[in-house]
Protein backbone atom coordinates (compact mmCIF):
# COMPACT_ATOMS: atom_id res chain seq x y z
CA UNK A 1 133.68 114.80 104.44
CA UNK A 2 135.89 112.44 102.45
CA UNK A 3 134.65 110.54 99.76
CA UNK A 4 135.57 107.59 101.60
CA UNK A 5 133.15 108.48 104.57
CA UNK A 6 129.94 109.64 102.39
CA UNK A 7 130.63 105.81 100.91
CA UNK A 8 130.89 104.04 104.18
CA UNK A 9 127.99 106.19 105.37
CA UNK A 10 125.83 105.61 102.23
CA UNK A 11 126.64 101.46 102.92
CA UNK A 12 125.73 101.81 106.91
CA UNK A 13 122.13 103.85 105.82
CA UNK A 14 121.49 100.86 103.39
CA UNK A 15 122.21 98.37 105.71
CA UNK A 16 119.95 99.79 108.23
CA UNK A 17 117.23 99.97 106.02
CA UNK A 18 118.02 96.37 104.56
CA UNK A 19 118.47 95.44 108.75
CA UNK A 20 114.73 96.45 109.20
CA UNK A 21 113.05 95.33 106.18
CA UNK A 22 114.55 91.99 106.83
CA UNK A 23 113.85 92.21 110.34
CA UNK A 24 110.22 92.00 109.66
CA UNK A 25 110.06 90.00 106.98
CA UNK A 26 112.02 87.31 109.15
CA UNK A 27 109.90 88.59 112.29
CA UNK A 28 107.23 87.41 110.08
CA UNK A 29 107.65 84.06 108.40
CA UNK A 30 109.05 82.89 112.51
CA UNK A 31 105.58 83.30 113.77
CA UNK A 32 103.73 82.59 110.59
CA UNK A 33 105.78 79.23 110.17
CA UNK A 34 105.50 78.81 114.35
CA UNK A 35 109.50 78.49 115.02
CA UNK A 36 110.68 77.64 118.16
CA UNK A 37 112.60 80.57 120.25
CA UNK A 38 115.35 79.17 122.61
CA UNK A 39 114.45 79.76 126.23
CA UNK A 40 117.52 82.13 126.63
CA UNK A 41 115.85 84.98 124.52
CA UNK A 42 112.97 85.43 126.47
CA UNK A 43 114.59 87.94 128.85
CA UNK A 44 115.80 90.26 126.08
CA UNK A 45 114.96 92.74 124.02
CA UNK A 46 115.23 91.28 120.62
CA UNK A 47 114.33 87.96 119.49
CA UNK A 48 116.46 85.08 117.41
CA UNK A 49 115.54 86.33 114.29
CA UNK A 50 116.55 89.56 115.07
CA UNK A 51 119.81 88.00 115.59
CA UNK A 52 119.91 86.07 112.91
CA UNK A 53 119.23 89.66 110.42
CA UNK A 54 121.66 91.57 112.87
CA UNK A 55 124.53 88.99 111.38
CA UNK A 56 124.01 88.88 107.98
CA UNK A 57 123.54 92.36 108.23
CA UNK A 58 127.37 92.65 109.62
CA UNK A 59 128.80 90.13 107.15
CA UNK A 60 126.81 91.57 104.08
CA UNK A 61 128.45 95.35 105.18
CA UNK A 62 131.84 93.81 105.74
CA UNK A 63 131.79 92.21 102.29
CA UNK A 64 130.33 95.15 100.49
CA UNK A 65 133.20 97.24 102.01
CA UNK A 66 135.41 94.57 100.61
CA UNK A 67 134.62 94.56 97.17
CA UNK A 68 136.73 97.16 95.09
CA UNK A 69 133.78 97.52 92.48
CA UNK A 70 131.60 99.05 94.67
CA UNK A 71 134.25 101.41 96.41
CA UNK A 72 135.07 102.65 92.75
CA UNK A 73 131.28 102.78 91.96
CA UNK A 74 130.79 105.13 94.80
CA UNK A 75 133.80 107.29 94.22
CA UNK A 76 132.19 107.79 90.47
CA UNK A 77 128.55 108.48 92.12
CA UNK A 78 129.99 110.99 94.32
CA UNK A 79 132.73 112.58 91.89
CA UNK A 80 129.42 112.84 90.04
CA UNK A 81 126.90 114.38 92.53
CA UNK A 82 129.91 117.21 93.45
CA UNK A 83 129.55 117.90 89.51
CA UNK A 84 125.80 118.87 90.06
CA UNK A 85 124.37 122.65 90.44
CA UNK A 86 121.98 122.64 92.99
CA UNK A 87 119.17 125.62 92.64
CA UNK A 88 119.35 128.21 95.32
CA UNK A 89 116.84 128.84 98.13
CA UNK A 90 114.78 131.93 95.86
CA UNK A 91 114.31 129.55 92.27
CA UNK A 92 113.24 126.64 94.75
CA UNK A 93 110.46 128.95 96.83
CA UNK A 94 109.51 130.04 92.91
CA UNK A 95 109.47 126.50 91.40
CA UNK A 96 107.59 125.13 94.42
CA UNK A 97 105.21 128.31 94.26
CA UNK A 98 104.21 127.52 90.54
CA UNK A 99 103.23 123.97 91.03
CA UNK A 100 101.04 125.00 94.33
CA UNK A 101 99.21 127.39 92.50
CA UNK A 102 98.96 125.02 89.07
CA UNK A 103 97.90 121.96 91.18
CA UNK A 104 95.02 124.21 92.56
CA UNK A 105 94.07 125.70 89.48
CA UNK A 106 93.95 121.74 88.25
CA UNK A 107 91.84 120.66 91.52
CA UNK A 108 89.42 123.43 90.79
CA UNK A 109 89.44 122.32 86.93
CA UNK A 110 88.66 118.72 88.11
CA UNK A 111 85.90 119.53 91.00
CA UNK A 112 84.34 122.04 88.55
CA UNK A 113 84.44 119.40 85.85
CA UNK A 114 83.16 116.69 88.78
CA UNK A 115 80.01 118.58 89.49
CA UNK A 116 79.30 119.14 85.71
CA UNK A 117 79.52 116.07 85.34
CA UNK A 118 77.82 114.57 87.92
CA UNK A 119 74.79 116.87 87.46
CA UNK A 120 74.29 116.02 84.16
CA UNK A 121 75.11 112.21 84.92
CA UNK A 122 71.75 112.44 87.88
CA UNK A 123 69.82 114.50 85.14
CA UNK A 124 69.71 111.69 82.38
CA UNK A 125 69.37 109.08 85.27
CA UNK A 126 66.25 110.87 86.93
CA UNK A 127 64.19 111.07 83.67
């Protein structure tokens, strides 16, 4: 892929997540503050406020797109990420391995710890 096409798709993923979290948040405040609905949007699938997101949503990418800051911005970021050395499949299993078996050496630590803790916490509160 082009650098132009991981920026436009790295603007459409935001949007969509933007489109949804202010989907419900508008979805919200309309039946908190009791809003009308025009009668013409009770036969479809999506409601005025969904609308109303779907828009700004549209103009917001448009502008974004627009603006030369951000498409030099996301040339850098991705000049940047291509720069990076990823680890390989074998020093991944082996980095994941190690903090499996340290986290369950820790939860052991911690129960063992626990019961100690809690036996001699029932033994001063019993006498």
């Amino acid at each position: 892929m082009t650098q132009k096409k991981w920026l436009d798709l790295s603007i459409f993923a935001l949007a969509v997540f933007l489109f949804f979290a202010l989907k419900t948040g508008l979805n919200f405040v309309w039946e908190v503050a009791a809003l009308p609905t025009p009668g013409f949007f009770e036969g479809f699938p999506f409601s005025l406020p969904d609308v109303i997101v779907f828009i700004i949503m549209v103009v917001a990418v448009v502008w974004v797109r627009s603006l030369s800051s951000v498409q030099t911005f996301g040339q850098e970021v991705i000049l940047e990420l291509s720069k990076v050395t990823w680890p390989e499949r074998k020093e991944t299993m082996l980095g994941t391995g190690v903090v499996l078996v340290m986290l369950s050496i820790a939860s052991v630590l911690l129960f063992l710890m626990d019961s100690l803790w809690g036996t001699l916490t029932k033994g001063i509160l019993e006498r």
